[in-house]
Protein backbone atom coordinates (compact mmCIF):
# COMPACT_ATOMS: atom_id res chain seq x y z
CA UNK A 1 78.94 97.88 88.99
CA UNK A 2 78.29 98.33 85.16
CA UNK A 3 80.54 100.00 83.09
CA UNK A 4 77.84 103.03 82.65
CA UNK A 5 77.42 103.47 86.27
CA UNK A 6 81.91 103.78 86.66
CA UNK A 7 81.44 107.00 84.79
CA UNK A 8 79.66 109.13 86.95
CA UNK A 9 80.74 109.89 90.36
CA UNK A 10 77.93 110.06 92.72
CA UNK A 11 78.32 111.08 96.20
CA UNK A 12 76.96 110.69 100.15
CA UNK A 13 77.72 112.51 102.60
CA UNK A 14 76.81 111.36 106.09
CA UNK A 15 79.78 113.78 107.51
CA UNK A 16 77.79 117.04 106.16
CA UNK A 17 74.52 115.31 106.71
CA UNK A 18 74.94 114.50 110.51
CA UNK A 19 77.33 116.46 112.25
CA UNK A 20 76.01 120.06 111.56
CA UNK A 21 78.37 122.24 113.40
CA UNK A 22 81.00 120.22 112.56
CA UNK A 23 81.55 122.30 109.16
CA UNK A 24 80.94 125.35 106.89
CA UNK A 25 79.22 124.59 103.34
CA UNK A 26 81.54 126.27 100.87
CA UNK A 27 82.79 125.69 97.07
CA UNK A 28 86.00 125.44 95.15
CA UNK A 29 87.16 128.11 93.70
CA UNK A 30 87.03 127.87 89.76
CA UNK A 31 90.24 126.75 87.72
CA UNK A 32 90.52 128.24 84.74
CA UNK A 33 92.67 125.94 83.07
CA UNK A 34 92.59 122.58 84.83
CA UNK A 35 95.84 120.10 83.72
CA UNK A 36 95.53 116.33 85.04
CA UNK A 37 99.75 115.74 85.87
CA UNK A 38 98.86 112.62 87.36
CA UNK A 39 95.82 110.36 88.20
CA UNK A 40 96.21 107.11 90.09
CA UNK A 41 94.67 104.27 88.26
CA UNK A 42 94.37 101.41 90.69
CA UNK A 43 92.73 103.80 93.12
CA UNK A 44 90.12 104.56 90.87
CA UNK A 45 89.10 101.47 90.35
CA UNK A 46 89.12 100.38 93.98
CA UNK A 47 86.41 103.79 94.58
CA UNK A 48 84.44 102.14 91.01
CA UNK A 49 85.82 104.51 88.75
CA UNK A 50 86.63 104.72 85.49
CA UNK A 51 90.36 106.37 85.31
CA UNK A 52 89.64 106.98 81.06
CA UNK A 53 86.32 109.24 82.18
CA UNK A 54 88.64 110.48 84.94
CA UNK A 55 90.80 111.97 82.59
CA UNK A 56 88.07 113.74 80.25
CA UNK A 57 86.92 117.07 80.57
CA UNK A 58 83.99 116.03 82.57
CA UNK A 59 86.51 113.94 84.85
CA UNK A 60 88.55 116.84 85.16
CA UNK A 61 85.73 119.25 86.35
CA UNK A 62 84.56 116.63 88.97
CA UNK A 63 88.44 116.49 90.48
CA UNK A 64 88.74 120.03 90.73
CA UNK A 65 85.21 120.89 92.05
CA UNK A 66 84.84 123.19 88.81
CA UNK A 67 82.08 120.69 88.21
CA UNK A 68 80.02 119.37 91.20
CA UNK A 69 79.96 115.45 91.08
CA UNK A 70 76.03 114.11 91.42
CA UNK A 71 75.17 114.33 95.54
CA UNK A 72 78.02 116.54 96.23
CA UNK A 73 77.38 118.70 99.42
CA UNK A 74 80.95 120.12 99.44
CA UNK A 75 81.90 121.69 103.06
CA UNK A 76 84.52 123.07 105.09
CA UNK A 77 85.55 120.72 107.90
CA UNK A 78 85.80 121.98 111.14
CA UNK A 79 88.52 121.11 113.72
CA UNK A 80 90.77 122.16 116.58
CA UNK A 81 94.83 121.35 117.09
CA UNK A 82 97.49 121.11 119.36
CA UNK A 83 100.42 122.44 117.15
CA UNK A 84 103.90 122.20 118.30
CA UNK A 85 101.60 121.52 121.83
CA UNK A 86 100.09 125.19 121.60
CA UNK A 87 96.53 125.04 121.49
CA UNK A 88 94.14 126.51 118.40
CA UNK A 89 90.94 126.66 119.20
CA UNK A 90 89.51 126.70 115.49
CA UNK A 91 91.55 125.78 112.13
CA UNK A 92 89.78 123.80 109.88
CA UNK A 93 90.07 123.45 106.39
CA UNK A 94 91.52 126.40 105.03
CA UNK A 95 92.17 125.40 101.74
CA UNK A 96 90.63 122.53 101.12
CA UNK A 97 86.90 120.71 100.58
CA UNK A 98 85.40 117.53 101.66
CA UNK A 99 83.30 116.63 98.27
CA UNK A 100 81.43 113.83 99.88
CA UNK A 101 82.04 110.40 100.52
CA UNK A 102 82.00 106.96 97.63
CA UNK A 103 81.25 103.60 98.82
CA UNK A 104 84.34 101.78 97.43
CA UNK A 105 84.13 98.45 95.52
CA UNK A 106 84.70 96.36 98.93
CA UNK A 107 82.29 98.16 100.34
CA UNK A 108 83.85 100.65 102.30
CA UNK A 109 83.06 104.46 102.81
CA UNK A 110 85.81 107.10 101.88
CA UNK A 111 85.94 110.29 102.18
CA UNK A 112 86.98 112.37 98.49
CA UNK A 113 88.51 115.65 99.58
CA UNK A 114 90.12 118.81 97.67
CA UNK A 115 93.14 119.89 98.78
CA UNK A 116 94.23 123.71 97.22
CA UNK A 117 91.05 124.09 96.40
CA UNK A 118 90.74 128.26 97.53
CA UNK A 119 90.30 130.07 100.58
CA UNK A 120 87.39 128.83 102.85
CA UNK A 121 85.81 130.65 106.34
CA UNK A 122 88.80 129.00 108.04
CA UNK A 123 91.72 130.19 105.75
CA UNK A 124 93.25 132.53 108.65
CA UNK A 125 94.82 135.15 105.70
CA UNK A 126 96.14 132.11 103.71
CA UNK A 127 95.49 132.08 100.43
CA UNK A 128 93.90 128.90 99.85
CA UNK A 129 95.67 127.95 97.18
CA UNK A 130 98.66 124.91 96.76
CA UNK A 131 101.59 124.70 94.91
CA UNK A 132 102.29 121.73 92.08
CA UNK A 133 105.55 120.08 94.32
CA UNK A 134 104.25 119.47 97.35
CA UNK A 135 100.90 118.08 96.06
CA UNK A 136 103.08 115.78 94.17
CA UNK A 137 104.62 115.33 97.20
CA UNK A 138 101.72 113.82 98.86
CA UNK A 139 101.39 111.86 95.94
CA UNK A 140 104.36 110.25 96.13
CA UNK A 141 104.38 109.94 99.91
CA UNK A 142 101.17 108.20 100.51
CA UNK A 143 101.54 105.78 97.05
CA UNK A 144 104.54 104.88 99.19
CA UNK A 145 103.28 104.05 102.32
CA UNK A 146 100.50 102.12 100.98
CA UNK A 147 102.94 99.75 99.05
CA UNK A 148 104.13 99.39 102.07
CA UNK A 149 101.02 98.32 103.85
CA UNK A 150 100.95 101.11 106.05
CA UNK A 151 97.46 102.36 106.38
CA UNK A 152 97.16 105.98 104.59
CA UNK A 153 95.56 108.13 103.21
CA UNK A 154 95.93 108.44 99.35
CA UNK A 155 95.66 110.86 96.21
CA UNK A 156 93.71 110.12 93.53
CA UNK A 157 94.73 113.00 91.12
CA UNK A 158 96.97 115.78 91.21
CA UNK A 159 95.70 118.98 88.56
CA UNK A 160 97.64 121.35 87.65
CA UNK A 161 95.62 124.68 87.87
CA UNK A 162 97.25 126.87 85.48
CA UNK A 163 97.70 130.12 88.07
CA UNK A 164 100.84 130.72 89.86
CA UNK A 165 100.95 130.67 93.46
CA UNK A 166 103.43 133.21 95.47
CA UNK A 167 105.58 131.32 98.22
CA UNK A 168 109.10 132.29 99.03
CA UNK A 169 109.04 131.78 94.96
CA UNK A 170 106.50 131.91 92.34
CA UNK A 171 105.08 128.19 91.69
CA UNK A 172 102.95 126.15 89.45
CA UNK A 173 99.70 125.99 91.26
CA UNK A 174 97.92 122.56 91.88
CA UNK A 175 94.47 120.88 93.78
CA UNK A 176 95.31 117.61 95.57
CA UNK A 177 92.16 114.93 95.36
CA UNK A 178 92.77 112.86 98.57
CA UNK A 179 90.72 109.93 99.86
CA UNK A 180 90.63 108.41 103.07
CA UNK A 181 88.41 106.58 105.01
CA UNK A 182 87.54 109.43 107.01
CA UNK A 183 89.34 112.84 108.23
CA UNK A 184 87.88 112.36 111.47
CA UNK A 185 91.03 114.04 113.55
CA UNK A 186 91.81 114.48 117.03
CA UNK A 187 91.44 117.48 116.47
CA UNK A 188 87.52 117.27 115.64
CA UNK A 189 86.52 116.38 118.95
CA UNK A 190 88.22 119.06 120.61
CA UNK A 191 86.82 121.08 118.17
CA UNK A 192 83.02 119.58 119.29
CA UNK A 193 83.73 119.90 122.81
CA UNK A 194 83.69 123.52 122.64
CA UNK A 195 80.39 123.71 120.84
CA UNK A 196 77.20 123.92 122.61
CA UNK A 197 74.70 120.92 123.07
CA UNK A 198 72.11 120.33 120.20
CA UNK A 199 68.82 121.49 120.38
CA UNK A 200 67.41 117.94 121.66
CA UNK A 201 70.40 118.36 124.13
CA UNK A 202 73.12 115.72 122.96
CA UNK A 203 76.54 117.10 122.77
CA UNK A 204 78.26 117.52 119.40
CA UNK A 205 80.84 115.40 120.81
CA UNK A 206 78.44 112.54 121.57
CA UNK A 207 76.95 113.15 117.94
CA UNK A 208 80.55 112.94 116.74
CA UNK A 209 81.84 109.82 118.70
CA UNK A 210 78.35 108.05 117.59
CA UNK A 211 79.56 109.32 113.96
CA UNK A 212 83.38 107.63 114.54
CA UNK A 213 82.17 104.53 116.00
CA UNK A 214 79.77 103.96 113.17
CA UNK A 215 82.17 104.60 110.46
CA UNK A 216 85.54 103.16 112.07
CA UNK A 217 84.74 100.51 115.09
CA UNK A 218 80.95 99.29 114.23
CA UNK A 219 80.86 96.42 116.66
CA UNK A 220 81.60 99.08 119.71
CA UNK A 221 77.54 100.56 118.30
CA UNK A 222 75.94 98.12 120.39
CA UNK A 223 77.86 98.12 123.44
CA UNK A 224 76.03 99.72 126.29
CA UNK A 225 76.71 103.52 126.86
CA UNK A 226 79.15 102.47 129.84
CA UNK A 227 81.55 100.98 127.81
CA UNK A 228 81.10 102.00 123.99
CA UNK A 229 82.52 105.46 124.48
CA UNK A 230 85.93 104.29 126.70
CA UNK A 231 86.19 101.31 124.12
CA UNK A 232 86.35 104.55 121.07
CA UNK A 233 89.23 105.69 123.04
CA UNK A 234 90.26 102.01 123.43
CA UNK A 235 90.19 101.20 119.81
CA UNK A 236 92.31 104.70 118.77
CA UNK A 237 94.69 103.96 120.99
CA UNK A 238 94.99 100.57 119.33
CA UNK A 239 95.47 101.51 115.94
CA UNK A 240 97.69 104.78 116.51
CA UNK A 241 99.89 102.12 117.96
CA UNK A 242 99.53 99.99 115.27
CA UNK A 243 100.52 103.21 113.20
CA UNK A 244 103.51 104.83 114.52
CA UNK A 245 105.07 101.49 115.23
CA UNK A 246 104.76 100.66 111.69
CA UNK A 247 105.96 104.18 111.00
CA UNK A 248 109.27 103.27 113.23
CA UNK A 249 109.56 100.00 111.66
CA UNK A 250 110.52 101.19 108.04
CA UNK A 251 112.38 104.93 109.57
CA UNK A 252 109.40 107.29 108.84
CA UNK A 253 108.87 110.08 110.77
CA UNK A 254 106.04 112.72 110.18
CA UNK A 255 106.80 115.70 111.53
CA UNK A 256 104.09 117.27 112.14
CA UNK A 257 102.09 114.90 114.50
CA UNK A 258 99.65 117.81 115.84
CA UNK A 259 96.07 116.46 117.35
CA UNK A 260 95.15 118.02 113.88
CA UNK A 261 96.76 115.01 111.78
CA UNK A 262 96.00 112.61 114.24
CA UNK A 263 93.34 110.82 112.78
CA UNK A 264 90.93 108.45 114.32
CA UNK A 265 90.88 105.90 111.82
CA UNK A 266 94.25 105.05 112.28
CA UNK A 267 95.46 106.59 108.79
CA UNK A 268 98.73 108.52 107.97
CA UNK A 269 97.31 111.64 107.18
CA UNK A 270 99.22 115.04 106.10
CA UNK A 271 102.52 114.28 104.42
CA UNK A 272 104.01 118.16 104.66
CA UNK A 273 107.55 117.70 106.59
CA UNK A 274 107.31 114.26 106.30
CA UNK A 275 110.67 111.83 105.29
CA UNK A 276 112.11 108.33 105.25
CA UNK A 277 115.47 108.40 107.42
CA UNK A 278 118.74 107.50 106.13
CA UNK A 279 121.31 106.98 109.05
CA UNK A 280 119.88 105.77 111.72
CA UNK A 281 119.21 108.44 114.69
CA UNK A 282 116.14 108.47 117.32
CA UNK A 283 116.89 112.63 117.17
CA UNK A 284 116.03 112.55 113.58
CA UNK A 285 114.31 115.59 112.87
CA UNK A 286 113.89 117.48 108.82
CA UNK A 287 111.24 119.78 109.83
CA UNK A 288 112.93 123.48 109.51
CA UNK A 289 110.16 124.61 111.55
CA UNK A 290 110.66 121.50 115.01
CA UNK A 291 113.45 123.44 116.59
CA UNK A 292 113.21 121.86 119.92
CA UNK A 293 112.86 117.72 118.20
CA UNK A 294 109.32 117.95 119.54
CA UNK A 295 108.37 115.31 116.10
CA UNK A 296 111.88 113.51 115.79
CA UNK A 297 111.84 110.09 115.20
CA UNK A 298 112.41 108.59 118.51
CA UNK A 299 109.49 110.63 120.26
CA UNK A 300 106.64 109.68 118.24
CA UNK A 301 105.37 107.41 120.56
CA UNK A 302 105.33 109.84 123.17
CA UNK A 303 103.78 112.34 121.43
CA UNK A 304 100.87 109.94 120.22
CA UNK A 305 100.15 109.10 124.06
CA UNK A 306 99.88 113.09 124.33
CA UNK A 307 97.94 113.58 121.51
CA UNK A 308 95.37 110.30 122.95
CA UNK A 309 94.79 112.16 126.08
CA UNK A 310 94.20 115.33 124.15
CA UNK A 311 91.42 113.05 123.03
CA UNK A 312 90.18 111.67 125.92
CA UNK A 313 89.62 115.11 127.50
CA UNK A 314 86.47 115.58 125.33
CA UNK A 315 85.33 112.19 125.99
CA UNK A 316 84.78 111.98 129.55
CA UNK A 317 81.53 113.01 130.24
CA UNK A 318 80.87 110.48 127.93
CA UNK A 319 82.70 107.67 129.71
CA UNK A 320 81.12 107.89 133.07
CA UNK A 321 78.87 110.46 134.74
CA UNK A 322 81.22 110.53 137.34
CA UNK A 323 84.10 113.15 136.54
CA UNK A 324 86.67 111.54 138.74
CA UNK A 325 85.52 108.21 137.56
CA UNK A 326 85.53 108.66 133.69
CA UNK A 327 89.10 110.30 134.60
CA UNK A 328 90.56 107.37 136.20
CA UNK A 329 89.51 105.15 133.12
CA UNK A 330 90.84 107.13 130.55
CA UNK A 331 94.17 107.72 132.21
CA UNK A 332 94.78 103.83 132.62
CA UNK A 333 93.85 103.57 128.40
CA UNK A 334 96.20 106.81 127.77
CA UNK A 335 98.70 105.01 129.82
CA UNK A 336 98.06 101.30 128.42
CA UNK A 337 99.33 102.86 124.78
CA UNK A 338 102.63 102.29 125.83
CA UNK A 339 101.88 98.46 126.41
CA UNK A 340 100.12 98.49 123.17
CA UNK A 341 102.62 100.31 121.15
CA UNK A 342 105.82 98.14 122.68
CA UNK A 343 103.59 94.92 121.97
CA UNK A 344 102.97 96.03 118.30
CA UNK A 345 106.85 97.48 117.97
CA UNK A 346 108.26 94.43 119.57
CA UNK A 347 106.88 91.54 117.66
CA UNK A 348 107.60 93.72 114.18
CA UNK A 349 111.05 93.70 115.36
CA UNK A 350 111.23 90.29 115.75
CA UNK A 351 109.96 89.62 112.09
CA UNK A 352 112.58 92.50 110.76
CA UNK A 353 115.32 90.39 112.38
CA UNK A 354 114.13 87.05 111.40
CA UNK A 355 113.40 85.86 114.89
CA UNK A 356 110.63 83.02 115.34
CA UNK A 357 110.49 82.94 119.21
CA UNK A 358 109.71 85.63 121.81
CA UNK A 359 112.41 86.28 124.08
CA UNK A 360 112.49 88.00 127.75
CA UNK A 361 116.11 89.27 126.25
CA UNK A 362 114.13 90.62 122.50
CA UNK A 363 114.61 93.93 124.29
CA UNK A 364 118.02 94.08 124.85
CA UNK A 365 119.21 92.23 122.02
CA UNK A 366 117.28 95.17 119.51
CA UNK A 367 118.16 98.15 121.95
CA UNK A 368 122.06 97.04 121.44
CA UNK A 369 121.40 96.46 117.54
CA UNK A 370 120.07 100.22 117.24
CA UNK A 371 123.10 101.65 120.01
CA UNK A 372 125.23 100.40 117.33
CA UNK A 373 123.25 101.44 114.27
CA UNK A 374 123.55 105.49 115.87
CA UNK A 375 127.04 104.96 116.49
CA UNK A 376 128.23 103.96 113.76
CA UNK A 377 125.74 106.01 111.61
CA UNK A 378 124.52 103.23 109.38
CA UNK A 379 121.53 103.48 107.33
CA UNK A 380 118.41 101.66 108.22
CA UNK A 381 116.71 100.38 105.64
CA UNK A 382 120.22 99.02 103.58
CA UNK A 383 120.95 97.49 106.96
CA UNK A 384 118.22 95.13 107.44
CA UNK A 385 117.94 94.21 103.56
CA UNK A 386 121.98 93.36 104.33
CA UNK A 387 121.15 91.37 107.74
CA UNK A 388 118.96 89.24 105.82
CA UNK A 389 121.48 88.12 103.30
CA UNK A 390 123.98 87.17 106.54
CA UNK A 391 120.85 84.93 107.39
CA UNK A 392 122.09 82.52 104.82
CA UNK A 393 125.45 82.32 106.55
CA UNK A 394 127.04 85.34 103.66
CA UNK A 395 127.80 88.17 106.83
CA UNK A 396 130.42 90.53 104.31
CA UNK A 397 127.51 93.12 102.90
CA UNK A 398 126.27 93.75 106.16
CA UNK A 399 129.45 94.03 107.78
CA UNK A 400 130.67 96.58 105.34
CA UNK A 401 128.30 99.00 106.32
CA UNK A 402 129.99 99.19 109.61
CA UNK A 403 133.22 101.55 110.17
CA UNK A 404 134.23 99.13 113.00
CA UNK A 405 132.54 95.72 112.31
CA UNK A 406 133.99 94.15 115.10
CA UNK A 407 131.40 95.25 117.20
CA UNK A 408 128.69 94.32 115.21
CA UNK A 409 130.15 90.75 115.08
CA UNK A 410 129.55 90.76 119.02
CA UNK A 411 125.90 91.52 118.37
CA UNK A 412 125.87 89.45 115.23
CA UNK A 413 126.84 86.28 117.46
CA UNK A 414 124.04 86.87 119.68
CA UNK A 415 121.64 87.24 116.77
CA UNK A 416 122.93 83.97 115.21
CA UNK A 417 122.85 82.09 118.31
CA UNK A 418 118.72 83.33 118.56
CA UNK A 419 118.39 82.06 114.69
CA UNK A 420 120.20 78.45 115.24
CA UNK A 421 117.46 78.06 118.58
CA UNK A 422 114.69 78.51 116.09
CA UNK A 423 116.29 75.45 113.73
CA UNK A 424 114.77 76.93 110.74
CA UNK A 425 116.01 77.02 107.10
CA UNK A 426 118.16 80.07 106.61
CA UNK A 427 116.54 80.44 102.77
CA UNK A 428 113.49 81.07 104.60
CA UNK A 429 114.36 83.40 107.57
CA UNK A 430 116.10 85.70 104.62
CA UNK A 431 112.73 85.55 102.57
CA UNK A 432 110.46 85.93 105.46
CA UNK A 433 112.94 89.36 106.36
CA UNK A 434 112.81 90.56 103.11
CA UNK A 435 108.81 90.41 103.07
CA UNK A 436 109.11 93.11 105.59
CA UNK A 437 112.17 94.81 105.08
CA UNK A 438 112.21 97.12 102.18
CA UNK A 439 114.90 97.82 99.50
CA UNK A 440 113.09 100.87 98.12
CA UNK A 441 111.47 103.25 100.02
CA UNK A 442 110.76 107.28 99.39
CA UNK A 443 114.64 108.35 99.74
CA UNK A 444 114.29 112.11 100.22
CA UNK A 445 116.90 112.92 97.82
CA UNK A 446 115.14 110.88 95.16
CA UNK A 447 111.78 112.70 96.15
CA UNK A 448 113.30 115.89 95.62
CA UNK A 449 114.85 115.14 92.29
CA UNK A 450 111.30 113.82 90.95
CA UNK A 451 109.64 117.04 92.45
CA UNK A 452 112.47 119.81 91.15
CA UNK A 453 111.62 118.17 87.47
CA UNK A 454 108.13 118.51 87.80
CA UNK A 455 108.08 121.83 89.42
CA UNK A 456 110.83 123.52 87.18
CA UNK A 457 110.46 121.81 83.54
CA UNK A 458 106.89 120.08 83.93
CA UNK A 459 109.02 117.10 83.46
CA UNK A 460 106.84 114.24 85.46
CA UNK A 461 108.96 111.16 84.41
CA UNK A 462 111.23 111.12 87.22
CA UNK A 463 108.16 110.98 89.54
CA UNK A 464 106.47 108.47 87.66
CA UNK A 465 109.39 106.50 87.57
CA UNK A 466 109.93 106.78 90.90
CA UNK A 467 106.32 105.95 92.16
CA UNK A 468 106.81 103.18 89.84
CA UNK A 469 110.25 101.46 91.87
CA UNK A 470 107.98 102.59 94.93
CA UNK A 471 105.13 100.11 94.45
CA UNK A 472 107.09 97.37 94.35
CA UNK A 473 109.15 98.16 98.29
CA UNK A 474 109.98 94.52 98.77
CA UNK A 475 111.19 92.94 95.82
CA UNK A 476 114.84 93.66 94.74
CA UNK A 477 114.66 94.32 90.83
CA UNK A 478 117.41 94.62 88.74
CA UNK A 479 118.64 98.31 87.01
CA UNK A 480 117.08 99.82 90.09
CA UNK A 481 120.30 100.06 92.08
CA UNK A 482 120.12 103.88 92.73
CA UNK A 483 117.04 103.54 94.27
CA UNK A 484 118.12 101.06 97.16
CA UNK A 485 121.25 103.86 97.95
CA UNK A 486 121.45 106.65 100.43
CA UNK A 487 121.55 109.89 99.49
CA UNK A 488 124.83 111.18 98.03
CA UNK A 489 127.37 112.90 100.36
CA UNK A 490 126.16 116.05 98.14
CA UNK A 491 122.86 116.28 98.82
CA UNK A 492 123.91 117.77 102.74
CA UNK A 493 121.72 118.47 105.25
CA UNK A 494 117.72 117.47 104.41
CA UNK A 495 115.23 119.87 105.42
CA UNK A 496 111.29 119.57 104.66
CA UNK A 497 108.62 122.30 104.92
CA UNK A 498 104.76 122.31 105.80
CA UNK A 499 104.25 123.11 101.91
CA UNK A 500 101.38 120.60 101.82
């Protein structure tokens, strides 16, 4: 691509182009006096762009839709949800735009979407609008993950608008410009399935599978009918488990896995009551609005599996003609996630504790490691960066995280005996755990320290600092201690809203 061509942002868009009924066309409301806070750099230039054009005016008016970008057909998406397992027959996009798509430099198609962007047909009294922290938030969250190797979705800009937006407080107002490789939801297709056929007679939700499989799982396009529509269900259920186990790995819970962030490509999507735990606890929950623990840590797997037959439901006329038929297949790939999920969750653990070998006792020996974890209220991610240090035969940091570490020298003996079987060179085990287990991640009390400066002062140095120690997870780096520690004592009790 010549350097010209990276300072223009030209659009497609299959999604408006191909799935009418699927969406509203609609615009961005104007912002009268855009501010770029942040732009992401190396995301730019992975979609072609230049990030100096990025920041000019014309930049600027392309980000916040004040300006439509060459090919830009901007519309409303359309989509159902399961929220808190009530069901809403039609949200959408209330406040935000999907520009178009970009064909990436490795050739792949994302999706470039406003987020605060104004009220839209599917705003249901909200205002539309979005507030400077929790964009920043998303930020901050998804830069995170992706340093992690978590598939997400990711922002390319955050703009301040210049109008104040009326919460519980008065706030800075901000758009969010998000890419992903689609926003193809759960959602969507029960969304589809309520439409009526086409006018050549295909169902939306045929058009919209057809759309999915060509954009996420290509080699399922030229199975026969009989099996390319069970192996879309197939291949979600595949990388949701790929997901959430990741998710689990590292302590992140979402909280707020409705069918509506549940995407299909297998992308974290939505990072409103979203947080990296501390302590470890499977009853984790920092949503103030999950008062049953519906989202907690522990039951994200369970709630994916609900949230994959949610999708199935829409799919089975398309599996087999044959109601009863099409229902028996999708139950046994609804019920296979949990084989998929433990496979995936299983052999992560073993890497996280150093182990070569699968085991029939891998099961017990990391059940007992997280009994004691709860117990004794130690935090997760310090824990395993610890654990791999007593891989070289040095057990004291870990054990000081323990109030009673004679019980986690019972487990530790078992542990040992596993990493003596595999006769490998403790130097290695330690490096091959720390490749996986981080020493930063997205502490929430850091989080909210970088967002209260931005949001109060306009001070954005703690969150560029922060996103900073973030892209680096894995590798310890010196005069970045704070950033490896729990939260303070003072911080209390963590609660997280759905601000995004």
């Amino acid at each position: 691509m010549d350097a010209e061509a990276r300072k223009t942002l030209v659009l497609d868009n299959t999604f408006a182009l191909e799935l009418v009924g699927m969406h509203q066309p609609w615009q961005a409301t104007p912002v009268a006096a855009p501010d770029l806070l942040v732009l992401n750099d190396q995301l730019a230039l992975e979609l072609g762009l230049d990030p100096e054009w990025l920041r000019s005016p014309a930049g600027i008016a392309a980000l916040t839709g004040n300006q439509l970008p060459q090919g830009a057909m901007p519309v409303a998406q359309a989509y159902s949800g399961h929220q808190f397992g009530g069901f809403s027959p039609r949200l959408g996009d209330g406040r935000a735009l999907l520009l178009g798509e970009v064909v990436d430099v490795f050739g792949s198609r994302r999706d470039l979407h406003l987020k605060g962007s104004g009220r839209t047909p599917f705003a249901r009294g909200g205002d539309g609008k979005a507030a400077v922290g929790p964009m920043l938030r998303e930020y901050i969250m998804g830069e995170a993950m992706h340093a992690l190797g978590i598939p997400t979705t990711r922002a390319l800009a955050v703009v301040a608008t210049g109008e104040q937006v009326i919460r519980e407080t008065v706030l800075p107002g901000a758009v969010l410009v998000r890419v992903a490789a689609s926003h193809l939801r759960v959602g969507s297709f029960q969304y589809a399935a309520m439409q009526p056929a086409t006018p050549d007679g295909v169902s939306l939700v045929q058009r919209l599978a057809d759309f999915a499989i060509a954009r996420h799982f290509p080699t399922l396009a030229d199975q026969p009918a009989a099996e390319r529509y069970l192996g879309l269900l197939e291949a979600v259920a595949q990388v949701q488990a790929e997901l959430v186990a990741r998710w689990m790995h590292v302590g992140f819970i979402h909280g707020v896995m409705n069918t509506d962030n549940t995407t299909i490509s297998g992308e974290t999507i939505d990072y409103g009551p979203c947080a990296f735990m501390d302590a470890f606890d499977p009853a984790t929950v920092f949503s103030s609005i999950d008062h049953a623990g519906r989202y907690a840590y522990g039951n994200q797997p369970t709630i994916t599996q609900w949230n994959l037959a949610r999708l199935a439901e829409p799919l089975l006329p398309l599996i087999h003609p044959d109601n009863d038929r099409a229902v028996e297949l999708a139950t046994a790939t609804v019920q296979g996630f949990v084989d998929r999920f433990n496979t995936v969750w299983a052999h992560g653990m073993r890497v996280k504790l150093g182990l070569a070998r699968q085991r029939p006792d891998d099961n017990e020996l990391v059940d007992a490691l997280y009994t004691l974890l709860q117990a004794q209220h130690v935090d997760h991610t310090v824990f395993f960066r610890a654990l791999a240090v007593a891989a070289t035969g040095n057990t004291e940091p870990v054990r000081q995280l323990f109030a009673a570490p004679g019980e986690f020298d019972e487990w530790s003996a078992k542990w040992s005996s596993r990493l003596q079987a595999d006769a490998r060179e403790p130097d290695a085990v330690a490096v091959g755990m720390n490749a996986v287990n981080p020493v930063y991640i997205a502490r929430n009390h850091l989080v909210e320290e970088a967002l209260a400066a931005a949001s109060a002062v306009g001070d954005l140095a703690p969150m560029r600092q922060l996103v900073d120690v973030l892209a680096g997870p894995y590798h310890e780096r010196p005069g970045l201690e704070r950033y490896a520690l729990p939260a303070p004592e003072s911080f209390g009790g963590y609660q997280t809203f759905c601000g995004t």
